[in-house]
N, C-alpha and C. Protein backbone atom coordinates (compact mmCIF):
# COMPACT_ATOMS: atom_id res chain seq x y z
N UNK A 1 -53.45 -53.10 1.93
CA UNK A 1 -52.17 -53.55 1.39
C UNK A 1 -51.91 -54.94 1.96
N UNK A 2 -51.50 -56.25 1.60
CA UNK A 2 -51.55 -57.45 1.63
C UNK A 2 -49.92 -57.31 1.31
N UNK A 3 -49.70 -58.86 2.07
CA UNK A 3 -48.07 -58.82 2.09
C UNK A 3 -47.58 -59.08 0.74
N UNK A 4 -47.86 -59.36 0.05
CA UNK A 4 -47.27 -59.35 -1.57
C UNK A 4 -46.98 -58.07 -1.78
N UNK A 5 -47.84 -56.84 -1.24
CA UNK A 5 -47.63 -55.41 -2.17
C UNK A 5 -46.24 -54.80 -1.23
N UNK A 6 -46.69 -55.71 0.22
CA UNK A 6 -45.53 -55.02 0.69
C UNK A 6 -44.00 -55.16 0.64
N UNK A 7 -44.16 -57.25 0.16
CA UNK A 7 -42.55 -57.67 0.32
C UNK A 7 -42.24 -56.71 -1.45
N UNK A 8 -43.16 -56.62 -2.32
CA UNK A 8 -42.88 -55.65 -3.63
C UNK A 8 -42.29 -54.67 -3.43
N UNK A 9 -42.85 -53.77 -2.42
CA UNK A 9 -42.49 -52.41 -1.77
C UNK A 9 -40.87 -52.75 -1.54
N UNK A 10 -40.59 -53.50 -0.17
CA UNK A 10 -39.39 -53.77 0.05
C UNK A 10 -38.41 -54.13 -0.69
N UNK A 11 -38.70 -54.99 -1.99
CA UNK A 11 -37.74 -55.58 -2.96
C UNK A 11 -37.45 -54.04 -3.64
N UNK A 12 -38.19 -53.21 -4.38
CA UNK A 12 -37.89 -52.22 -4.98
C UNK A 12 -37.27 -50.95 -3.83
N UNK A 13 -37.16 -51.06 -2.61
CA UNK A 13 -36.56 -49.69 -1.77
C UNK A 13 -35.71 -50.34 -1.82
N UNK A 14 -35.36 -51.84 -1.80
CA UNK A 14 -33.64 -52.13 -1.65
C UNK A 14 -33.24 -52.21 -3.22
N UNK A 15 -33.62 -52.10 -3.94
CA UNK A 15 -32.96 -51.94 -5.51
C UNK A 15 -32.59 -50.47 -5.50
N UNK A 16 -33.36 -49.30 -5.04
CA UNK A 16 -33.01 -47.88 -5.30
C UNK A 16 -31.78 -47.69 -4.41
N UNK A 17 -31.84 -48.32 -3.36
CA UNK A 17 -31.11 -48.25 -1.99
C UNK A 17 -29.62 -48.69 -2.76
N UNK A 18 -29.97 -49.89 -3.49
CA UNK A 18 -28.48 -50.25 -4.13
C UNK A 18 -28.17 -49.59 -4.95
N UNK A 19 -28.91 -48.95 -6.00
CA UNK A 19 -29.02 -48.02 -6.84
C UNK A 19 -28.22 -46.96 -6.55
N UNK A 20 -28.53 -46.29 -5.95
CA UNK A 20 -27.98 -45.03 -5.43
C UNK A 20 -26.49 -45.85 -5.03
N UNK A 21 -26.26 -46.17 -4.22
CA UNK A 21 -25.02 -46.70 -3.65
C UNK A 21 -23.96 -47.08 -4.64
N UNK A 22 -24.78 -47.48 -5.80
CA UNK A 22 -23.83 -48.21 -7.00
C UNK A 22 -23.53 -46.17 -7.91
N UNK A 23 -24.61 -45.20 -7.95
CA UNK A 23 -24.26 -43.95 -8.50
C UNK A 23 -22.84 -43.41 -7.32
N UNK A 24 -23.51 -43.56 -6.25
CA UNK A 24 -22.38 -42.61 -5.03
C UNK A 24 -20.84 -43.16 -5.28
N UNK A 25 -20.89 -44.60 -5.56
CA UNK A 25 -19.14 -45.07 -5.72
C UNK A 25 -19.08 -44.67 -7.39
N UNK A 26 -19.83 -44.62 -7.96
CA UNK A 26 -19.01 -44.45 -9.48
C UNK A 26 -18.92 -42.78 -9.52
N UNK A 27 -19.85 -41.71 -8.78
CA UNK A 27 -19.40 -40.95 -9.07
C UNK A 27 -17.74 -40.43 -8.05
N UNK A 28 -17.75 -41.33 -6.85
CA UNK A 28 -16.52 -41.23 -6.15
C UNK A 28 -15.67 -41.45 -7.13
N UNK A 29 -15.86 -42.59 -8.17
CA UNK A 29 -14.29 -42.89 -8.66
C UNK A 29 -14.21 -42.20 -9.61
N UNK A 30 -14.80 -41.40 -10.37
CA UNK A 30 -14.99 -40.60 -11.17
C UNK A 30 -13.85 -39.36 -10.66
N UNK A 31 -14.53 -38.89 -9.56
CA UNK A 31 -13.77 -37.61 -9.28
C UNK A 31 -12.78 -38.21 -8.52
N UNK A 32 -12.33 -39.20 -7.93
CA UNK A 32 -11.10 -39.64 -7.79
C UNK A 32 -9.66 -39.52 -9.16
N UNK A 33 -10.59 -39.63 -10.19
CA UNK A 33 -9.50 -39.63 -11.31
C UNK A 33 -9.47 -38.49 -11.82
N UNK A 34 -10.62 -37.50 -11.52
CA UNK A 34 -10.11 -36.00 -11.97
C UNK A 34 -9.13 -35.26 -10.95
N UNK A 35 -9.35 -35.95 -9.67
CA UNK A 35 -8.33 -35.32 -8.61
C UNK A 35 -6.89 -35.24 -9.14
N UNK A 36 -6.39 -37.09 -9.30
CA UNK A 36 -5.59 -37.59 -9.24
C UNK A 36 -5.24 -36.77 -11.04
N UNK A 37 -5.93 -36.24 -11.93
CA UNK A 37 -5.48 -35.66 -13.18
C UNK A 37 -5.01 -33.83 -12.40
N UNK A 38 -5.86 -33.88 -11.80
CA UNK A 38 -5.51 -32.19 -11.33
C UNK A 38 -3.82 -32.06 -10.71
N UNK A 39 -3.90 -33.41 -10.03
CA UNK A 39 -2.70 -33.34 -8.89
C UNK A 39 -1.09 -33.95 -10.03
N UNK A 40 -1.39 -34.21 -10.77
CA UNK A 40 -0.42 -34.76 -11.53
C UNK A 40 0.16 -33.41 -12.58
N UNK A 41 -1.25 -32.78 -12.77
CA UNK A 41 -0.85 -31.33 -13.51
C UNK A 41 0.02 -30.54 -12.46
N UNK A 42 -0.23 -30.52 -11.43
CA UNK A 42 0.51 -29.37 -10.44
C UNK A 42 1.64 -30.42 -9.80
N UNK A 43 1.54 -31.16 -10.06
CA UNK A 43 3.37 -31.76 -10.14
C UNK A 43 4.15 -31.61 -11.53
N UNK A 44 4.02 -31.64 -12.12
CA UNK A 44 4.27 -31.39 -13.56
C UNK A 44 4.45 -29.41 -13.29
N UNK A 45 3.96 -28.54 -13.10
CA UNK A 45 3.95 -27.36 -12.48
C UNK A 45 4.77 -26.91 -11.40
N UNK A 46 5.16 -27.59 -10.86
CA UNK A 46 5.78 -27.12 -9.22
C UNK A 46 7.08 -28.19 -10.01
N UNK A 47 7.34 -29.02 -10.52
CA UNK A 47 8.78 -29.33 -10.83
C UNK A 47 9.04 -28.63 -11.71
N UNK A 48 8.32 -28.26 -12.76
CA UNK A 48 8.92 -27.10 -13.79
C UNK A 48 9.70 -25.79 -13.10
N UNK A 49 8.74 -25.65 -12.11
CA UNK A 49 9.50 -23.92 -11.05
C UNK A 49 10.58 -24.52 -10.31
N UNK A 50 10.48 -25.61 -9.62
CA UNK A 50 11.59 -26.03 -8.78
C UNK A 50 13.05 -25.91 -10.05
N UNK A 51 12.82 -26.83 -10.99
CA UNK A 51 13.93 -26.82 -12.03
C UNK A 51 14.35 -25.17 -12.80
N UNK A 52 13.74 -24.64 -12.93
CA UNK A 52 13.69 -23.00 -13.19
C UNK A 52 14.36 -22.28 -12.04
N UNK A 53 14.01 -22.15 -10.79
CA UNK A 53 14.56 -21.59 -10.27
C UNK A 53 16.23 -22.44 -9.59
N UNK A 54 16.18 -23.69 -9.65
CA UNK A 54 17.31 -24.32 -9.51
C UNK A 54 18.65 -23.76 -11.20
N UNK A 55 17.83 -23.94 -12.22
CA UNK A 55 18.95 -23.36 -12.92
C UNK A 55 19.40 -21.75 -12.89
N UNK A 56 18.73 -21.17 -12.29
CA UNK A 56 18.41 -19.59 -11.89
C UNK A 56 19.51 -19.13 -11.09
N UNK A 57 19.50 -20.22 -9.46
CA UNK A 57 20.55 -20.18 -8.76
C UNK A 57 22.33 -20.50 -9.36
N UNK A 58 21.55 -21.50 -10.11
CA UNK A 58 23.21 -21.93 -10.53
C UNK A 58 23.72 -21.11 -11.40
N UNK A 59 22.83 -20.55 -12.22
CA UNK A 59 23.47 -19.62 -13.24
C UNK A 59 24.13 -18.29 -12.26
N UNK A 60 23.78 -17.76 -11.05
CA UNK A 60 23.62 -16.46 -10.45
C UNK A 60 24.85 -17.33 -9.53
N UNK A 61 24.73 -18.32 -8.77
CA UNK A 61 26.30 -18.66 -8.42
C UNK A 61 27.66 -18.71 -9.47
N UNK A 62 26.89 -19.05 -10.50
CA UNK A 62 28.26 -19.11 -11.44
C UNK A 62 28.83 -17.68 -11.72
N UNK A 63 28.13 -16.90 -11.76
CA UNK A 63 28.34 -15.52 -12.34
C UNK A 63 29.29 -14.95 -11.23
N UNK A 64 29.02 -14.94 -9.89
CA UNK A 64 29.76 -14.63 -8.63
C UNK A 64 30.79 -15.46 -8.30
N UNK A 65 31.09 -16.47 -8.90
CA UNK A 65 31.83 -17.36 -8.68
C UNK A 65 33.82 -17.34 -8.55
């Protein structure tokens, strides 16, 4: 092996090397935005119950009132 095959070698382990690195952040931001879709559903969910059981109370204070 002569240094041409090897600086070859080296140029292509740092292309996969970036390679990969460029898959690992896109699939981070990827599931960053399914998080951030999951977490927006269960706010949307947990204020629906908060508001439900807030008119729940008020209706059940009014009645005793």
């Amino acid at each position: 092996m002569d240094l041409s095959d090897l600086t070859t070698l080296a140029k292509d382990a740092a292309y996969v090397a970036v390679g990969f690195g460029v898959i690992g952040l896109q699939r981070a931001q990827v599931r960053r935005v399914e998080l951030t879709k999951q977490l927006d559903q269960l706010r949307t969910q947990v204020s629906k119950a908060a508001d439900d059981a807030s008119y729940q109370l008020r209706r059940s204070l009014t009645a005793l009132g």
